[in-house]
Structure formats: structure tokens, C-alpha cells
C-alpha atoms as a PDB file:
ATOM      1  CA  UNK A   1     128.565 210.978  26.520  1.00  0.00           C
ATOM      2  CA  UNK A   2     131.977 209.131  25.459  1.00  0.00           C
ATOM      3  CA  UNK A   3     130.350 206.002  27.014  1.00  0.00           C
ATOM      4  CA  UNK A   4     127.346 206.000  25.395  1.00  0.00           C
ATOM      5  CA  UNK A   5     128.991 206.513  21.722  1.00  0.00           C
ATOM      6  CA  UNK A   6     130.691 203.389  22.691  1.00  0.00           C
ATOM      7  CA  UNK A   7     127.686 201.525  23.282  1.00  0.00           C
ATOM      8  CA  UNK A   8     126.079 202.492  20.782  1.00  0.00           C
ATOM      9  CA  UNK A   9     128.978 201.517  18.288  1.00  0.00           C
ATOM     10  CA  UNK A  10     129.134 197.843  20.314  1.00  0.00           C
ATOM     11  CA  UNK A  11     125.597 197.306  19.893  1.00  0.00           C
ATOM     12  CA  UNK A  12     125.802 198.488  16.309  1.00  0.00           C
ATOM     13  CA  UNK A  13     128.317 195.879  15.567  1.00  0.00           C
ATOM     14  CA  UNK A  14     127.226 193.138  17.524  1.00  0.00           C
ATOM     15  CA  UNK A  15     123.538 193.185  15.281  1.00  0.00           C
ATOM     16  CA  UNK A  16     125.745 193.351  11.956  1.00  0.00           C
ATOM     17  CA  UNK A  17     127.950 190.188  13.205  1.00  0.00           C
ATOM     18  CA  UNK A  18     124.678 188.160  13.982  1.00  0.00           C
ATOM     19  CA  UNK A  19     122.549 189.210  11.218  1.00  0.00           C
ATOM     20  CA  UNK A  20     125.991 188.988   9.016  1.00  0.00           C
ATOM     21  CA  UNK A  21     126.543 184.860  10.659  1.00  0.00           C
ATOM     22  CA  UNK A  22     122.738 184.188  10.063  1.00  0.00           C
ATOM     23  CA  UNK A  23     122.730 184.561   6.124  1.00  0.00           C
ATOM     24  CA  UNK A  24     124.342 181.335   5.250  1.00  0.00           C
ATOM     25  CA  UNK A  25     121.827 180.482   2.360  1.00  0.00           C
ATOM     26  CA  UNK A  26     120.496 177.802   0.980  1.00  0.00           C
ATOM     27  CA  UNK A  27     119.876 175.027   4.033  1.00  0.00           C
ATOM     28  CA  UNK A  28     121.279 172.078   2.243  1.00  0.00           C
ATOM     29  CA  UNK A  29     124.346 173.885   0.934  1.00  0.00           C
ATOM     30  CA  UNK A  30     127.423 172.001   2.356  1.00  0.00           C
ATOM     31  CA  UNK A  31     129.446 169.282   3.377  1.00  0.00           C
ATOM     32  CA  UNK A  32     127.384 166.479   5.153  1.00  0.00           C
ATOM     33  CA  UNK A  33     128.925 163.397   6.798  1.00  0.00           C
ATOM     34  CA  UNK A  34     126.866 160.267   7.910  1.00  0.00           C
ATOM     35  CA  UNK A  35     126.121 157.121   7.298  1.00  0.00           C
ATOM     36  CA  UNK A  36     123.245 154.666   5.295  1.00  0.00           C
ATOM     37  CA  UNK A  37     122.814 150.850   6.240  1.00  0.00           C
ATOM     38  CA  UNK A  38     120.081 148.283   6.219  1.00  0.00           C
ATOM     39  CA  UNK A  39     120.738 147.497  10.223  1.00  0.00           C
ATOM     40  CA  UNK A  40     122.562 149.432  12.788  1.00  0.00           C
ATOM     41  CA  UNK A  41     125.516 147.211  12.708  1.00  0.00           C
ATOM     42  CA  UNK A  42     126.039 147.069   8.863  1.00  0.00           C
ATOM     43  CA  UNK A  43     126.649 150.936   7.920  1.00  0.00           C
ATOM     44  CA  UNK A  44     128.164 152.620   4.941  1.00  0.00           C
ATOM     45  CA  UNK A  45     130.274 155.985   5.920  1.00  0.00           C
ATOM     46  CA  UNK A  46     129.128 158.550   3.363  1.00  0.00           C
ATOM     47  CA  UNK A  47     129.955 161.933   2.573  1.00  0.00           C
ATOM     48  CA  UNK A  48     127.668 164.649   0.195  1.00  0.00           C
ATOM     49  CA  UNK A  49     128.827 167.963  -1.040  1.00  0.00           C
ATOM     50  CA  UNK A  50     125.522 170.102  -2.004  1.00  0.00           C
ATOM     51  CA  UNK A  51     125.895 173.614  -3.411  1.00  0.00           C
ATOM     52  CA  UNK A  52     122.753 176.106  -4.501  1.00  0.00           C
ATOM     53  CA  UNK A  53     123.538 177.828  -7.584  1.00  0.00           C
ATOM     54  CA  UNK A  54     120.625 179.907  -7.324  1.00  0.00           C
ATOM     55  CA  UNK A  55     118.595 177.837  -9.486  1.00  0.00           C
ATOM     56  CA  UNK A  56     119.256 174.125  -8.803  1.00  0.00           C
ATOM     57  CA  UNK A  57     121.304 171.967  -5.973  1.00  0.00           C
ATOM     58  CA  UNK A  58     124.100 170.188  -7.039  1.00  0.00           C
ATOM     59  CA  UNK A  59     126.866 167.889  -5.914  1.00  0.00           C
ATOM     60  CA  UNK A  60     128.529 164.730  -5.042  1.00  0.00           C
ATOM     61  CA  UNK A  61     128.141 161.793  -3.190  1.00  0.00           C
ATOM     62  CA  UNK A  62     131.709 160.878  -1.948  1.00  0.00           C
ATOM     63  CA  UNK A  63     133.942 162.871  -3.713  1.00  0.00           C
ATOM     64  CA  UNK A  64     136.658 161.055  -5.130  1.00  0.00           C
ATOM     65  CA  UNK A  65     137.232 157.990  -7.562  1.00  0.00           C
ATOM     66  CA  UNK A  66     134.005 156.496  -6.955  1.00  0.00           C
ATOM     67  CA  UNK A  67     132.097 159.427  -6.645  1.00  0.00           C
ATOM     68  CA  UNK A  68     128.403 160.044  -7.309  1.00  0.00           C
ATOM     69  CA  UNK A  69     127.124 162.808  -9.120  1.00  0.00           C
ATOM     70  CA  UNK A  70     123.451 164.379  -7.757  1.00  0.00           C
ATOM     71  CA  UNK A  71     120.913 164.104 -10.894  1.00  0.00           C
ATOM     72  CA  UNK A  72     117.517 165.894  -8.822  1.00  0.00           C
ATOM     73  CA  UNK A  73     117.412 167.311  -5.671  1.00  0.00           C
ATOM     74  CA  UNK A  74     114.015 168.788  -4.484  1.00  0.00           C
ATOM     75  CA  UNK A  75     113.306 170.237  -1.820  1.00  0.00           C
ATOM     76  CA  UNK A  76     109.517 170.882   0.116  1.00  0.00           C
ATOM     77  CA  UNK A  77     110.161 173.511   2.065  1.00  0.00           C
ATOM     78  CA  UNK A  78     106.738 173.267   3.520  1.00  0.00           C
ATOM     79  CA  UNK A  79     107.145 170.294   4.843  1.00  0.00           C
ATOM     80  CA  UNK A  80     111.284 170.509   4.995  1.00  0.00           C
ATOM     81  CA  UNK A  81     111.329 166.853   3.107  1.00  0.00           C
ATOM     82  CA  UNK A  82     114.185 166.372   0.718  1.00  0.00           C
ATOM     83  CA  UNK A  83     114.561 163.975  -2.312  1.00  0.00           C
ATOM     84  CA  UNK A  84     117.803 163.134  -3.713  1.00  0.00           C
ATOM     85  CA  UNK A  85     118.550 161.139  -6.565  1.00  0.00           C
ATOM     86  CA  UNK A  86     122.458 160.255  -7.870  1.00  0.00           C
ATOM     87  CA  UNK A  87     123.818 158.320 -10.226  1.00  0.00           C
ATOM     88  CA  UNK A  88     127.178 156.826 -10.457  1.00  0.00           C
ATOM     89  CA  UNK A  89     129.580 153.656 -10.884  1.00  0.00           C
ATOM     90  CA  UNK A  90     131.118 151.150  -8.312  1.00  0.00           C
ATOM     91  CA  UNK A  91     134.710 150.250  -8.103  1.00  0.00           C
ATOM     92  CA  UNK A  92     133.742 147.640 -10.982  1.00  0.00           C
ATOM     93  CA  UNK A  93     132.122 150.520 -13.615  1.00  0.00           C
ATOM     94  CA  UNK A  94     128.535 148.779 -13.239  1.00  0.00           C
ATOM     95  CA  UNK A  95     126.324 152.236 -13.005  1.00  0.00           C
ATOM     96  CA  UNK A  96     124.779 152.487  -9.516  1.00  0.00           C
ATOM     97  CA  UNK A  97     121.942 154.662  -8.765  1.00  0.00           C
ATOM     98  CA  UNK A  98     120.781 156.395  -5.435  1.00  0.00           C
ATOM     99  CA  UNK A  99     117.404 157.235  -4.347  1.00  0.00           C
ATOM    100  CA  UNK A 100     116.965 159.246  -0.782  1.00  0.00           C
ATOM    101  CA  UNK A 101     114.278 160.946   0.763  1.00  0.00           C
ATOM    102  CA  UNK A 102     114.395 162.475   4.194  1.00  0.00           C
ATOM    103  CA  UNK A 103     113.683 165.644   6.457  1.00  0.00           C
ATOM    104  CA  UNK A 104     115.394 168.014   7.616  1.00  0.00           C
ATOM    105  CA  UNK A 105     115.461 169.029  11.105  1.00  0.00           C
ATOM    106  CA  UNK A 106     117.586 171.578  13.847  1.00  0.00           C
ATOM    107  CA  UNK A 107     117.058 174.231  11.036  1.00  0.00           C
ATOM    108  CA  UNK A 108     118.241 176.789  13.412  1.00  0.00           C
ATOM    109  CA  UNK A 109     121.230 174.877  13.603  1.00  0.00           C
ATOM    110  CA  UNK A 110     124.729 174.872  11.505  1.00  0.00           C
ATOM    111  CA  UNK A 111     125.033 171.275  12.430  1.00  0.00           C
ATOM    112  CA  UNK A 112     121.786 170.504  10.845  1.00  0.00           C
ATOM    113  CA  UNK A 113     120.462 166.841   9.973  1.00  0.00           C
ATOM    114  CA  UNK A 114     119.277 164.920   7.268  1.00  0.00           C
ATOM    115  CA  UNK A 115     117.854 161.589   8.345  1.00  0.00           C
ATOM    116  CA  UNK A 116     115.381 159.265   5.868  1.00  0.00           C
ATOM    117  CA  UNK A 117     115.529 156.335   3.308  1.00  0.00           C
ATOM    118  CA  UNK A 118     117.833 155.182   1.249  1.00  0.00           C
ATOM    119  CA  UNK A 119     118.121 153.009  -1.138  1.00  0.00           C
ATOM    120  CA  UNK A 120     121.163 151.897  -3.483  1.00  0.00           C
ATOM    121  CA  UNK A 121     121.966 149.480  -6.127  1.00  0.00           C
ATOM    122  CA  UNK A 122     119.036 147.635  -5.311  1.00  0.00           C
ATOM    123  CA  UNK A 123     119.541 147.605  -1.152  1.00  0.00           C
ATOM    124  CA  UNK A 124     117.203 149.408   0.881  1.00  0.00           C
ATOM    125  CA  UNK A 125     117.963 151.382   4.284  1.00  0.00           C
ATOM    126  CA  UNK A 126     117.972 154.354   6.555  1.00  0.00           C
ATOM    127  CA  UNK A 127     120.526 156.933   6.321  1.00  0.00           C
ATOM    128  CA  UNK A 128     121.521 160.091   9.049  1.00  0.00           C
ATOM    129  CA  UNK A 129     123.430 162.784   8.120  1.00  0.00           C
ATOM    130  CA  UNK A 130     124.837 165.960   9.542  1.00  0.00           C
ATOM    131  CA  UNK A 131     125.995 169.055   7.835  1.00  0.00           C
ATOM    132  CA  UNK A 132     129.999 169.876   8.899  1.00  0.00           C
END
């Protein structure tokens, strides 16, 4: 009888630990590290911070002195497409402005990605990205 009260109480806490670890929310909340570049030999490291708020995703594209702040993020989560646009000024204080669209994909995953277009102050590219 003792055994099976111990059981029970294992199995009991083992579902509360996974269903507890699978409600992370939103799927683009997080730190995500990558890169964007016209070619695969000239990349740009970048870093975005998106948060839900319940309402809207916002953030930053490489936190820090040159950072960009996210104007609209949307998000079709038929199709798990995302569209980010940014806004922001180089090291000079000329604005810069950000357009990228992508899709999502390893959902199921924490380490999900975020791979599309990008383009940037005129330059056009792919980017990949992977939530931390």
C-alpha cells in the first residue's frame, strides 16, 4: 500500500513539473542570437530581446548604445510567419530602419528558430536566429 502512495505522489509530481516547464508563453518571448548578411561570408552578429505584454511584442535589437527599438511585430500564427519592423540610429545618429520577415520553426523546441529576410539601411539579406 506504502508503495503505491509513493507512486502515485511521483507520478503526481512528475505531470505538474512537465505541464509546469511547458507553459512558457508567448513563442517569440526571449533572447535570440543570430546573425543577418547579404552572403554567407559577410554576416552581422545580432542579438533581439522580445517580450509579450499580453497585448503587443516588444523589444530591442542589440541592446546597448546602438540599440534598436521594435516598432510592429506581427505574428500569423496560422502560418507561424513573423514580421518585424525596428527603428533606430547607427554609431553616426543617421536613423536606420529594419524590416524582417521570417518563420518560425522547432516550435516544440526551447531553442526555437527564426530564419527569413532582412533588410537594413537600405541592404538586403537573410537572417537565422535562435532563441537562448
Amino acid at each position: 500500500m506504502r508503495s503505491r502512495t509513493v507512486a502515485t505522489i511521483c507520478v503526481i509530481l512528475w505531470a505538474a513539473l512537465t505541464i509546469g516547464l511547458a507553459q512558457e508563453g508567448h513563442p517569440l518571448t526571449g533572447t535570440w542570437s543570430g546573425d543577418w548578411g547579404a552572403t554567407a561570408d559577410a554576416r552581422t552578429r545580432i542579438t533581439l530581446v522580445m517580450t509579450w505584454d499580453g497585448k503587443a511584442i516588444t523589444g530591442t535589437i542589440n541592446p546597448g548604445p546602438e540599440a534598436m527599438t521594435l516598432g510592429r511585430v506581427s505574428v500569423d500564427y496560422a502560418k507561424w510567419t513573423v514580421r518585424i519592423e525596428a527603428e533606430g540610429n547607427d554609431s553616426s545618429g543617421k536613423p536606420v530602419r529594419v524590416l524582417a520577415a521570417g518563420r518560425l520553426d522547432d516550435l516544440g523546441s526551447w531553442h526555437r528558430t527564426l530564419s527569413g529576410t532582412w533588410t537594413q539601411a537600405g541592404a538586403k539579406g537573410t537572417f537565422k536566429l535562435t532563441r537562448d
